[in-house]
Protein backbone atom coordinates (compact mmCIF):
# COMPACT_ATOMS: atom_id res chain seq x y z
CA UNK A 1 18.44 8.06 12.58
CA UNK A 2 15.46 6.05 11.25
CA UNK A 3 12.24 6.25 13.30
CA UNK A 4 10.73 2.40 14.24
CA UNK A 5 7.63 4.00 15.69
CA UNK A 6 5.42 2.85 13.33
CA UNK A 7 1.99 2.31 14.33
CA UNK A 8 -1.19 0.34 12.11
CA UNK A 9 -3.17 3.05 10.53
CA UNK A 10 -6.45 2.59 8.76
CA UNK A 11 -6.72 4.34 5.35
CA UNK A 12 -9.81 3.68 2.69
CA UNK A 13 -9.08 2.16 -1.17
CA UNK A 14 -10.04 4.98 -3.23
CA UNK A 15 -11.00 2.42 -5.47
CA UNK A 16 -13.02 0.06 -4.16
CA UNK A 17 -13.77 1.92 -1.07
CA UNK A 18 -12.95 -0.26 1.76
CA UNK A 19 -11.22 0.01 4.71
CA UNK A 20 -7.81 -1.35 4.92
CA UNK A 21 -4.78 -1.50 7.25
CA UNK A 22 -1.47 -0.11 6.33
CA UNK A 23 0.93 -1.87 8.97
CA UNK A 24 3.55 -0.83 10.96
CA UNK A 25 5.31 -3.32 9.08
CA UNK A 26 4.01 -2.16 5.46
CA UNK A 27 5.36 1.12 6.73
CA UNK A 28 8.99 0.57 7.43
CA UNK A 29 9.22 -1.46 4.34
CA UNK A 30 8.12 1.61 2.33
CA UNK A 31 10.85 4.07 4.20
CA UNK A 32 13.08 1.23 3.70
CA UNK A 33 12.68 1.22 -0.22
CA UNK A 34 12.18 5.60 -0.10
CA UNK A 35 8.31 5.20 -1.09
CA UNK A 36 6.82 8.58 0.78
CA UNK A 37 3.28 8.62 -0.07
CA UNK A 38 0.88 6.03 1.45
CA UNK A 39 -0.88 3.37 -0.81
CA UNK A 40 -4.09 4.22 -2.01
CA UNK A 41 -5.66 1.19 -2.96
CA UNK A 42 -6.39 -2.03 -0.94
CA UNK A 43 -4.12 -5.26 -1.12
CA UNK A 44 -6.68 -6.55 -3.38
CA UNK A 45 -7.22 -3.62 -5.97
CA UNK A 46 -3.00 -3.45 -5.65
CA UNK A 47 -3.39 -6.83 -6.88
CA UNK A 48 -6.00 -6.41 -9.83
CA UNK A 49 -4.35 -3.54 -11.01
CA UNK A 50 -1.36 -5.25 -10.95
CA UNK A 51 -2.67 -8.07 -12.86
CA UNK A 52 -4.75 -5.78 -15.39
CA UNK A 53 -1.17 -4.06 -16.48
CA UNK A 54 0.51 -7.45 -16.82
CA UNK A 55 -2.17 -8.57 -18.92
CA UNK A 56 -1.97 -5.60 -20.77
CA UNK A 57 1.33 -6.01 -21.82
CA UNK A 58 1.03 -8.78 -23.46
């Protein structure tokens, strides 16, 4: 039985620093695809990392 009590947490970007929300909806999309650990970085260092690898592989 899947648990829908997810609740907005605030974690910090271990990169950058800042404060971010991980949403209740962020969270039920990560037990919906089996992720168990909680992101670590911010939307927008998700998003420059993301970019730097793509760039990389080039």
């Amino acid at each position: 039985m899947e648990n829908n009590n997810y609740e907005d947490i605030t974690l910090t970007c271990k990169d950058c620093g800042a404060e971010f929300t991980f949403t209740a909806g962020e969270q039920e999309f990560y037990a919906e695809k089996g992720f168990t650990n909680q992101p670590v970085r911010c939307p927008a260092c998700r998003r420059a990392r993301k970019q730097q690898r793509n760039n990389n592989n080039y």
